[in-house]
N, C-alpha and C. Protein backbone atom coordinates (compact mmCIF):
# COMPACT_ATOMS: atom_id res chain seq x y z
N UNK A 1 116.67 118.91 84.28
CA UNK A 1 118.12 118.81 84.36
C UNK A 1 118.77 119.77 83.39
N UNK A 2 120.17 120.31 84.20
CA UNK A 2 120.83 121.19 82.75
C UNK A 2 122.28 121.15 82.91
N UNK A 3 122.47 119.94 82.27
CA UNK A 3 123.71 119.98 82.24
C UNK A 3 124.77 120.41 81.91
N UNK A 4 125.84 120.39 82.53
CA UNK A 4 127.40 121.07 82.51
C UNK A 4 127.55 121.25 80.35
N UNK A 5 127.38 122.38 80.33
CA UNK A 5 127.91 122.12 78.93
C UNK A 5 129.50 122.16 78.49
N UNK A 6 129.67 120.96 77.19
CA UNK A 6 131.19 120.58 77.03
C UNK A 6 132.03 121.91 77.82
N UNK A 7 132.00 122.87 76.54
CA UNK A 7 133.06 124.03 76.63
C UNK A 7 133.52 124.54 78.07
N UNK A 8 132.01 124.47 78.74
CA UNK A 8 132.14 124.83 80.10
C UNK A 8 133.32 123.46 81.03
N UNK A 9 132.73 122.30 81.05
CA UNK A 9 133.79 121.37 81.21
C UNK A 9 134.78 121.42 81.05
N UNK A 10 135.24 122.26 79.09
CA UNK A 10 136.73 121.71 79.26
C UNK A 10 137.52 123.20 79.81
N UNK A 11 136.73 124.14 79.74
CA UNK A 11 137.66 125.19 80.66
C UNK A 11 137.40 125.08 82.30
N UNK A 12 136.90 123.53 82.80
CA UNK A 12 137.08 123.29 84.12
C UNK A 12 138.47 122.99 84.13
N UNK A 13 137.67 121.81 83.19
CA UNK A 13 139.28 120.67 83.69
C UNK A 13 141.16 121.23 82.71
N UNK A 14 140.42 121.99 82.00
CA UNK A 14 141.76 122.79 81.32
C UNK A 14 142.45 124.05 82.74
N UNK A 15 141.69 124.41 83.32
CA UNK A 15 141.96 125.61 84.52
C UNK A 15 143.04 124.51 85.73
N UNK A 16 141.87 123.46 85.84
CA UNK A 16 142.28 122.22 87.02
C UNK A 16 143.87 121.38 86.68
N UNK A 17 143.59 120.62 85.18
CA UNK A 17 145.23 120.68 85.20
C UNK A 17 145.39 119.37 85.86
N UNK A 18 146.54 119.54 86.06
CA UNK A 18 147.19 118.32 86.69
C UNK A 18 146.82 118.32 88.17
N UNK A 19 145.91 119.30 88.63
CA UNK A 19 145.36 119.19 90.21
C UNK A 19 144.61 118.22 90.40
N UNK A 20 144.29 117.75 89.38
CA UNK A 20 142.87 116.39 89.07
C UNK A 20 143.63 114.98 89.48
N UNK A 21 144.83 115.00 89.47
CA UNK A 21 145.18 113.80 89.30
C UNK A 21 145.19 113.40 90.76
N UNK A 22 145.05 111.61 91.01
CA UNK A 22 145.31 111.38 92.16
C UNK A 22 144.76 112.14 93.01
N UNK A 23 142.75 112.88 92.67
CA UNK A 23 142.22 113.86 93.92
C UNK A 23 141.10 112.67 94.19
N UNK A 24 140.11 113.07 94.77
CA UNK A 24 139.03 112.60 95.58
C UNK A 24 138.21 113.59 95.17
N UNK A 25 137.26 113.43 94.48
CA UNK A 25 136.65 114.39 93.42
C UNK A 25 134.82 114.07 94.25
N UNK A 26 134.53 114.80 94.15
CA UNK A 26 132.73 114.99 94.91
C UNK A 26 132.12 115.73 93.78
N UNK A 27 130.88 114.76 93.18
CA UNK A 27 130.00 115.99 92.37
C UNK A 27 128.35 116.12 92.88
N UNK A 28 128.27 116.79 92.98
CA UNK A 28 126.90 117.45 93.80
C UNK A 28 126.07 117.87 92.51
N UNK A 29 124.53 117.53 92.46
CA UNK A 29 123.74 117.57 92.14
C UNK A 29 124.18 116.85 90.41
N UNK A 30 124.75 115.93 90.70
CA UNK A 30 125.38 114.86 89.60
C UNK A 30 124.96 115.15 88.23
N UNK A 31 123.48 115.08 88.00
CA UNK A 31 122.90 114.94 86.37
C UNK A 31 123.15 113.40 86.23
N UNK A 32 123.44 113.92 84.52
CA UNK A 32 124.16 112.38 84.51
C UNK A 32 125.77 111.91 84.44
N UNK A 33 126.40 112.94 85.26
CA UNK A 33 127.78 112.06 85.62
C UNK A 33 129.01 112.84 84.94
N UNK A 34 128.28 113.12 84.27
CA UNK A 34 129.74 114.08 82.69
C UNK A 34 130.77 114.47 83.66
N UNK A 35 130.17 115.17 84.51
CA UNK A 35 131.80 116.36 85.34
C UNK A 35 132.49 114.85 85.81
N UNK A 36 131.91 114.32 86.76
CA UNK A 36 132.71 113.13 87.57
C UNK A 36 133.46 112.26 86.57
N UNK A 37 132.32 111.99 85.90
CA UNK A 37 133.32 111.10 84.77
C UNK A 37 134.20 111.05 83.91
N UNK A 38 134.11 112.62 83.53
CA UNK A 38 135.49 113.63 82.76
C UNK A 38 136.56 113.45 84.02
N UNK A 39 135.96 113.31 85.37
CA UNK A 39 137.51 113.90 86.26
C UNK A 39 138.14 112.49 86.44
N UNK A 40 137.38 111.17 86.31
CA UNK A 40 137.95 110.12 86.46
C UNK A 40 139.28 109.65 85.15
N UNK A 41 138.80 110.13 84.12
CA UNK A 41 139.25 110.14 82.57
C UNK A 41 140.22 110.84 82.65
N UNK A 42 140.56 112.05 83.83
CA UNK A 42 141.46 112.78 83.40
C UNK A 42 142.89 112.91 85.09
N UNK A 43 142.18 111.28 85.32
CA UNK A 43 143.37 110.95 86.61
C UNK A 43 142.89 111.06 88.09
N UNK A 44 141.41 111.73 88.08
CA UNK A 44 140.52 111.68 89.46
C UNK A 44 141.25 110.10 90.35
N UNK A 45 141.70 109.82 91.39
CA UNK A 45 141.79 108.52 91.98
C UNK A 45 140.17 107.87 92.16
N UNK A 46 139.14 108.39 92.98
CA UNK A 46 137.69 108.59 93.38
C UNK A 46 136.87 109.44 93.15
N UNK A 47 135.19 109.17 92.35
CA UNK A 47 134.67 110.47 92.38
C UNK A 47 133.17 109.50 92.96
N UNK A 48 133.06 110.45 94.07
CA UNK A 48 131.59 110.33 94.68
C UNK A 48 130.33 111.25 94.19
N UNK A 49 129.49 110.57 93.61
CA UNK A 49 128.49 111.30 92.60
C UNK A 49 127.05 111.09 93.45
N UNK A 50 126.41 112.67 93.82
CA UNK A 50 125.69 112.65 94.55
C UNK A 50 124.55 113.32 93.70
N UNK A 51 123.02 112.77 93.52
CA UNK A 51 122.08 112.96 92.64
C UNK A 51 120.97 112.46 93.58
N UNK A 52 119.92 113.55 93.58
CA UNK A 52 118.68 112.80 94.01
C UNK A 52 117.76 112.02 93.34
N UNK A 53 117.73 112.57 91.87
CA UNK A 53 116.93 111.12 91.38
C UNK A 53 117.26 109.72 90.96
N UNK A 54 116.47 108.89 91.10
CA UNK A 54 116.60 107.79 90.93
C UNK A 54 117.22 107.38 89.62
N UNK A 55 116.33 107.39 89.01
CA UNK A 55 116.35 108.01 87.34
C UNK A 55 117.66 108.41 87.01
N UNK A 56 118.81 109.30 87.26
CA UNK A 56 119.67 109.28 86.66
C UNK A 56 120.67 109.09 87.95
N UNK A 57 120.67 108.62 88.96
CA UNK A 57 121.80 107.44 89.10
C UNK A 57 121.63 106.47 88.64
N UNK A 58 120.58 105.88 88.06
CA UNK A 58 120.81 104.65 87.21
C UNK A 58 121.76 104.67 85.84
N UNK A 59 121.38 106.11 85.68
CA UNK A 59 121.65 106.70 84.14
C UNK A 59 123.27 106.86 84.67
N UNK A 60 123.91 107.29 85.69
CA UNK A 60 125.24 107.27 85.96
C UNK A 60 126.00 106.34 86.33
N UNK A 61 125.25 105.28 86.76
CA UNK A 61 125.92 103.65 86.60
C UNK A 61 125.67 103.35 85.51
N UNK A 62 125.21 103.50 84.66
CA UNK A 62 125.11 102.53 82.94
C UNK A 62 126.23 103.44 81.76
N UNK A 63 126.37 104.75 82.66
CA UNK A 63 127.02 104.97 81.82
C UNK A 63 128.93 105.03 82.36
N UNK A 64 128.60 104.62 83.93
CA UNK A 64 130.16 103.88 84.40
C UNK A 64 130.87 102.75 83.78
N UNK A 65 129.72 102.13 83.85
CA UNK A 65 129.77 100.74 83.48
C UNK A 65 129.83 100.51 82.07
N UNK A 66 129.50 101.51 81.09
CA UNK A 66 129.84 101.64 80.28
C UNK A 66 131.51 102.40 79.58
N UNK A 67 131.84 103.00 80.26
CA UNK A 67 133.09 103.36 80.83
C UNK A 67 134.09 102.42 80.72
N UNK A 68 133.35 101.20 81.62
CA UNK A 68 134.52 100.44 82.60
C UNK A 68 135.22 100.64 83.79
N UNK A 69 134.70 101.75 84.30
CA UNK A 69 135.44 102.10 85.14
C UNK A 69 135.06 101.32 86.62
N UNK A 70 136.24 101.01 87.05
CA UNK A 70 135.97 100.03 88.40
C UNK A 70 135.25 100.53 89.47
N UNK A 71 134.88 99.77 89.84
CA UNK A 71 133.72 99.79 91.62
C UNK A 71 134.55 100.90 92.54
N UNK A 72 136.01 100.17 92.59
CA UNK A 72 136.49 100.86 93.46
C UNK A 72 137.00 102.25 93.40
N UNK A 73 136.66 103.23 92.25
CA UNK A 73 136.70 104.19 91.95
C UNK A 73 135.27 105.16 92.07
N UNK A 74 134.54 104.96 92.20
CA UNK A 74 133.20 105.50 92.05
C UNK A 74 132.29 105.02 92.89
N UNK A 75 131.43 105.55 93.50
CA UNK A 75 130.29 106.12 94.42
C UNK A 75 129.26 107.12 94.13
N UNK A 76 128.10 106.07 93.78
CA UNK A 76 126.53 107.19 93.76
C UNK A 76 125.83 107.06 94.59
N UNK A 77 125.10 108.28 95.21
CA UNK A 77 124.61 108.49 96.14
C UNK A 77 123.19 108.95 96.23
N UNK A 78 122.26 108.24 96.00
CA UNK A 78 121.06 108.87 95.68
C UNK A 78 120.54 109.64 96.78
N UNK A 79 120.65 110.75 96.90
CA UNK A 79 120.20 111.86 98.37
C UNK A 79 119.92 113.23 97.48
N UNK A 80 119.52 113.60 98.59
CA UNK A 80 119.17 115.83 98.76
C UNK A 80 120.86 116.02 99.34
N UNK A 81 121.32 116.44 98.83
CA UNK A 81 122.80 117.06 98.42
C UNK A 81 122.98 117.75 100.09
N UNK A 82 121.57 118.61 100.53
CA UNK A 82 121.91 118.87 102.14
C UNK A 82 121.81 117.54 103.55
N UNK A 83 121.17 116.94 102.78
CA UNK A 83 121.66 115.64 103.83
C UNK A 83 122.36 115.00 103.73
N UNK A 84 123.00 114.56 102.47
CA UNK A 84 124.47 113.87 101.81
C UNK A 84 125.19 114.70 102.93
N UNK A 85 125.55 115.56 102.77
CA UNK A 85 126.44 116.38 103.44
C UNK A 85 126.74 116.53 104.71
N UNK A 86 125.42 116.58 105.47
CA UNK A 86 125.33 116.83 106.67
C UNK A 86 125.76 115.49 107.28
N UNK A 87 125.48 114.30 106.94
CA UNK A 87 125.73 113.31 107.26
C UNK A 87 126.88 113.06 107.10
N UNK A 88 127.55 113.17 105.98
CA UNK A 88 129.44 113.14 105.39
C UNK A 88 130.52 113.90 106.74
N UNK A 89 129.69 115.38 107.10
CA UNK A 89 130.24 115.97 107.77
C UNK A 89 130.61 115.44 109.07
N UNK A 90 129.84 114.56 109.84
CA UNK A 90 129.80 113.87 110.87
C UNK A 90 130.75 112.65 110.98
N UNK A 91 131.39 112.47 109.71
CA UNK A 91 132.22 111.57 110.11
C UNK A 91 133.62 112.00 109.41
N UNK A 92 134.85 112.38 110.40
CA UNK A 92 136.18 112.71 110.31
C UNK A 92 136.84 112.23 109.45
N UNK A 93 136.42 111.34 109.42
CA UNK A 93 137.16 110.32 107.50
C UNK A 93 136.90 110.31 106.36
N UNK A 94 136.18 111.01 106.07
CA UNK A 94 135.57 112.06 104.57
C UNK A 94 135.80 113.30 104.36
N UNK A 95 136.87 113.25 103.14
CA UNK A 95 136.85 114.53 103.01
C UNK A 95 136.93 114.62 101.32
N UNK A 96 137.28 115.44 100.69
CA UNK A 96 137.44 115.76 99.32
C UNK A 96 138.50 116.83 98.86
N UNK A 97 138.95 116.36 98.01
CA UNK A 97 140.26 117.18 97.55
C UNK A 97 139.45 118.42 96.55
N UNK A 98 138.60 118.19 95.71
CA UNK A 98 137.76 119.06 94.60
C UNK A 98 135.69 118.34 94.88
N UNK A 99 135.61 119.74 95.12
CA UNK A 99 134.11 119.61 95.45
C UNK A 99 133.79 120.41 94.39
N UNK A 100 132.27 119.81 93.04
CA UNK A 100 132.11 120.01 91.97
C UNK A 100 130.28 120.38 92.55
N UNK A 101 129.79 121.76 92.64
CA UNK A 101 128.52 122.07 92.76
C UNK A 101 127.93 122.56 91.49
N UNK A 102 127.06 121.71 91.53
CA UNK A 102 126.14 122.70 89.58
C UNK A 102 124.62 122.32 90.03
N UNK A 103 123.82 122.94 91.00
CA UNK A 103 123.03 122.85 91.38
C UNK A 103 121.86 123.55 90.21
N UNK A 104 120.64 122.80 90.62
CA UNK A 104 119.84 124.26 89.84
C UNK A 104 119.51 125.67 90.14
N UNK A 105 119.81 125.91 88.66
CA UNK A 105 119.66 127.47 88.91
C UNK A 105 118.84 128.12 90.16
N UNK A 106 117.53 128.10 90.25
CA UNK A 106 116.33 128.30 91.10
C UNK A 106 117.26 127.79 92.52
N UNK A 107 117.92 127.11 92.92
CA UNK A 107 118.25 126.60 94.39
C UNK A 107 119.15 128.17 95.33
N UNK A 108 118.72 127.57 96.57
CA UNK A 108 119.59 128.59 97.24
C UNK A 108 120.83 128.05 97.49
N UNK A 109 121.88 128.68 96.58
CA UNK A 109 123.47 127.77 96.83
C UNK A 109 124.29 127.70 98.04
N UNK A 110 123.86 129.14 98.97
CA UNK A 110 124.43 129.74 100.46
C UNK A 110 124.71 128.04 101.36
N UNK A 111 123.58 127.50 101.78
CA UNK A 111 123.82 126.21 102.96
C UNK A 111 124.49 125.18 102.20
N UNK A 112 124.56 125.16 100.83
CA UNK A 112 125.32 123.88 100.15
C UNK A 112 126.90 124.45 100.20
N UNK A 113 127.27 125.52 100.28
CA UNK A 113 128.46 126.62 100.00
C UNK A 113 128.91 126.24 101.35
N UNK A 114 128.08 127.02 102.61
CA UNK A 114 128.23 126.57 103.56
C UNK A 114 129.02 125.32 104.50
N UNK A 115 128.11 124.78 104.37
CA UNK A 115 128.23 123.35 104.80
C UNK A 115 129.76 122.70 104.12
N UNK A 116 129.89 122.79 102.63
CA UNK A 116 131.16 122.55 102.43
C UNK A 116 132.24 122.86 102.82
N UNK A 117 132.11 124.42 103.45
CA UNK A 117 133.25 125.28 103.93
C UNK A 117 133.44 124.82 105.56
N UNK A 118 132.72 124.45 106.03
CA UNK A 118 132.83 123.75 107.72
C UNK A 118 133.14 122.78 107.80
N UNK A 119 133.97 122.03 108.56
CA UNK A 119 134.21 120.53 109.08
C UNK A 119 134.79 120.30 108.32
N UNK A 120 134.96 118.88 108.20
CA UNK A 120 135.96 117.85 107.50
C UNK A 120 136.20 117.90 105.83
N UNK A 121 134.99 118.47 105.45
CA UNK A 121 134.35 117.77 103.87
C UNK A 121 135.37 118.22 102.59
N UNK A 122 136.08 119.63 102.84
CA UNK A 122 136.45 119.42 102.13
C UNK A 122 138.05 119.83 102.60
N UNK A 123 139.33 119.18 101.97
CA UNK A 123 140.48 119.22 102.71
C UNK A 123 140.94 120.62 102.53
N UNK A 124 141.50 120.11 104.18
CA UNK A 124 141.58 121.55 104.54
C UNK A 124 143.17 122.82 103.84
N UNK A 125 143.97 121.91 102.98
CA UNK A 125 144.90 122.33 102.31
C UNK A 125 145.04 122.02 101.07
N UNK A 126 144.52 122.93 100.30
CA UNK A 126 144.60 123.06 98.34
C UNK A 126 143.38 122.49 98.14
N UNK A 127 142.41 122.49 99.28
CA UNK A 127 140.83 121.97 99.08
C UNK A 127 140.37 122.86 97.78
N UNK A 128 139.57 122.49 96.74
CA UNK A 128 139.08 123.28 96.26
C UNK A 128 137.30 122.90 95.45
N UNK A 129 136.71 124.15 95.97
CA UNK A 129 134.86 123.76 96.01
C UNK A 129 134.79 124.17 94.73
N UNK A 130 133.78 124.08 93.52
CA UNK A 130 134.17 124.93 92.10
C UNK A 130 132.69 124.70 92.10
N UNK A 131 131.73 125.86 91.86
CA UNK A 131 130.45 126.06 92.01
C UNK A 131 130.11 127.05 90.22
N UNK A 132 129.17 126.18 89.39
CA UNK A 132 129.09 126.77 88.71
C UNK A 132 127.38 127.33 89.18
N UNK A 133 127.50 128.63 88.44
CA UNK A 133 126.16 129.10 88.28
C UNK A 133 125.90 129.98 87.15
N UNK A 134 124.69 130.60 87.14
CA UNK A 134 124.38 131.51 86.10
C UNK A 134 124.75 132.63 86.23
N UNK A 135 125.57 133.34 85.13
CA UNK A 135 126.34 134.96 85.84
C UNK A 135 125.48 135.73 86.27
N UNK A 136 124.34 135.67 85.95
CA UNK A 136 123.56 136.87 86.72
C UNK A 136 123.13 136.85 88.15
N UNK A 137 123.52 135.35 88.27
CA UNK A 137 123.26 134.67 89.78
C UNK A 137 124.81 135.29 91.30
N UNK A 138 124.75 136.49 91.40
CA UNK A 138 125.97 136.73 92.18
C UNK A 138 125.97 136.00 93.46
N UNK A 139 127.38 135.42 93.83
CA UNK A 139 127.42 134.57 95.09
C UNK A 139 128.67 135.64 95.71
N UNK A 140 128.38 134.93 96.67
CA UNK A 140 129.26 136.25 97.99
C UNK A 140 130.70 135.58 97.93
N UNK A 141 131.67 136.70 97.99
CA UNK A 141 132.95 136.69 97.34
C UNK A 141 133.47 135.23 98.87
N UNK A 142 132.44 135.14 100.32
CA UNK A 142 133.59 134.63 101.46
C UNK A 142 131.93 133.97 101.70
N UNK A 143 132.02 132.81 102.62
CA UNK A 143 131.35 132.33 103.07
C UNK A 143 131.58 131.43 104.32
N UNK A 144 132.29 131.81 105.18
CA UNK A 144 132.58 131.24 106.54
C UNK A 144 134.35 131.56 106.21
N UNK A 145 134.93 130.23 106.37
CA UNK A 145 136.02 130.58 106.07
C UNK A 145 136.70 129.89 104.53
N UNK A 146 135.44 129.72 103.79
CA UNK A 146 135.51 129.52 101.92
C UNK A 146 135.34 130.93 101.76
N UNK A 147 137.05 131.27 100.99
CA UNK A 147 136.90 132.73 100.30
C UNK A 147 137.47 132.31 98.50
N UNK A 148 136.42 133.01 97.52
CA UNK A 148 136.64 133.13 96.16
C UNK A 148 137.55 133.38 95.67
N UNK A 149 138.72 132.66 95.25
CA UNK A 149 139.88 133.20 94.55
C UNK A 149 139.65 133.23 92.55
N UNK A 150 139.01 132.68 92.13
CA UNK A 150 139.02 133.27 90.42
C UNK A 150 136.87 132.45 90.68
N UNK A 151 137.21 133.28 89.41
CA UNK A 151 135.77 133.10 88.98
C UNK A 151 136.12 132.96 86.96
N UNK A 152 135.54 132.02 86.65
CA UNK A 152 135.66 131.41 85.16
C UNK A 152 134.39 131.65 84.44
N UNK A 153 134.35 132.79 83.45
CA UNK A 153 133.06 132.99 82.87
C UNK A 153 133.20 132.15 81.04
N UNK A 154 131.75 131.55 81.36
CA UNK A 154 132.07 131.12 79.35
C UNK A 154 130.49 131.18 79.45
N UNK A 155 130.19 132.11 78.38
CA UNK A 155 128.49 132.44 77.95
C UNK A 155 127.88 133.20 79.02
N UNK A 156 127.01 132.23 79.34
CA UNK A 156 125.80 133.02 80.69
C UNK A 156 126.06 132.19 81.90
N UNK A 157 127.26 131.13 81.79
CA UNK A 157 127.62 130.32 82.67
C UNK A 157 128.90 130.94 83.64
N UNK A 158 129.16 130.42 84.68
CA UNK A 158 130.50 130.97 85.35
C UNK A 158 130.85 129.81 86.34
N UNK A 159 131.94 129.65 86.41
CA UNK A 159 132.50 129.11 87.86
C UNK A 159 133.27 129.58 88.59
N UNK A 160 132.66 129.62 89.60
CA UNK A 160 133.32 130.13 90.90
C UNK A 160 134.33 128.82 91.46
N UNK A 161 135.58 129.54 91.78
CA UNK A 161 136.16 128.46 92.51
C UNK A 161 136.67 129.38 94.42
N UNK A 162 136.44 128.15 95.21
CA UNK A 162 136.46 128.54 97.05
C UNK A 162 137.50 127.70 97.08
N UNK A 163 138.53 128.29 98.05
CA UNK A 163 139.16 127.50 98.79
C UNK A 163 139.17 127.37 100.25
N UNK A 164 139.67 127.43 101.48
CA UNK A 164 139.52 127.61 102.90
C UNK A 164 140.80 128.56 103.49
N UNK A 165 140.43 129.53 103.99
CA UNK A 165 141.79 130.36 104.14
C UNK A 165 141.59 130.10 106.01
C-alpha cells in the first residue's frame, strides 16, 4: 500500500474547495480511507470506498467508526476496482459527483480512466475524476470523452484532474 501523502491531500482538497460539499465522493483503490474520510470531514454528503483487500476495509470501518461517522454516509466495497465499476455502470442510478483514483503505481490506469469516462458513473455536469499518479507516469491528456483540464504536481506525485466534455 502507498498512501495519499498529507501535503498531497491537502492540495486536493485545498484545489476542490467548496466543490466537496454536498458531493457524492467515490474512492478507488481506498488504502485505508484518508482521501474519503478527509472528503467526508470537509462536507462530502456520501463517500463510497472501494478496496480489494479485506484487511483494510476492515481497517476503513474501524477507522469510520472511529470517526463516528454515520452508516448512512459511507459505503465499502471490497472488489477489483474493474468490476466495482463495471457493475456500478449497469445501473442508471449511480453516479458520482468526484471520482478519487490512486491506484498502484505498477497498474494500467487507461480501463479504470476509461470506464469512468463512459456511462452513468460519473455526473455528467461538473463531474470531476482526480487520478493521482507518479510524474514520471504520463497519462493521455483525453480519454473517450474525459479530457484533462489541470494537472497538480507536489514532489514525484501529481494529480490529474478529467472532466467530460
Amino acid at each position: 500500500m502507498r498512501p495519499t501523502a498529507r501535503r498531497l491531500r491537502e492540495a486536493l482538497f485545498d484545489f476542490l474547495g467548496k466543490k466537496i460539499i454536498e458531493t457524492r465522493f467515490l474512492d478507488l483503490c481506498a488504502g485505508s480511507g484518508a482521501v474519503g474520510i478527509e472528503a467526508l470531514s470537509r462536507g462530502a454528503s456520501r463517500v463510497t470506498f472501494v478496496e480489494r483487500s479485506g484487511k483494510m476495509c476492515s481497517f476503513i470501518e474501524s477507522n469510520l467508526a472511529r470517526c463516528e461517522i454515520p452508516k448512512a454516509q459511507r459505503r465499502i466495497v471490497q472488489a477489483d476496482v474493474i468490476d466495482f465499476l463495471r457493475r456500478a455502470s449497469s445501473n442508471e442510478n449511480i453516479s458520482w459527483d468526484i471520482v478519487f483514483f490512486d491506484p498502484p503505481y505498477v497498474m494500467d490506469y487507461a480501463p479504470v480512466i476509461s470506464l469512468v469516462g463512459t456511462g452513468p458513473l460519473l455526473k455528467q455536469r461538473d463531474g470531476i475524476l482526480v487520478v493521482e499518479h507518479h510524474c514520471d507516469h504520463q497519462l493521455d491528456d483525453s480519454y473517450g470523452r474525459l479530457h484533462r483540464w489541470r494537472v497538480i504536481r507536489q514532489g514525484e506525485s501529481c494529480l490529474s484532474f478529467y472532466g467530460k466534455q
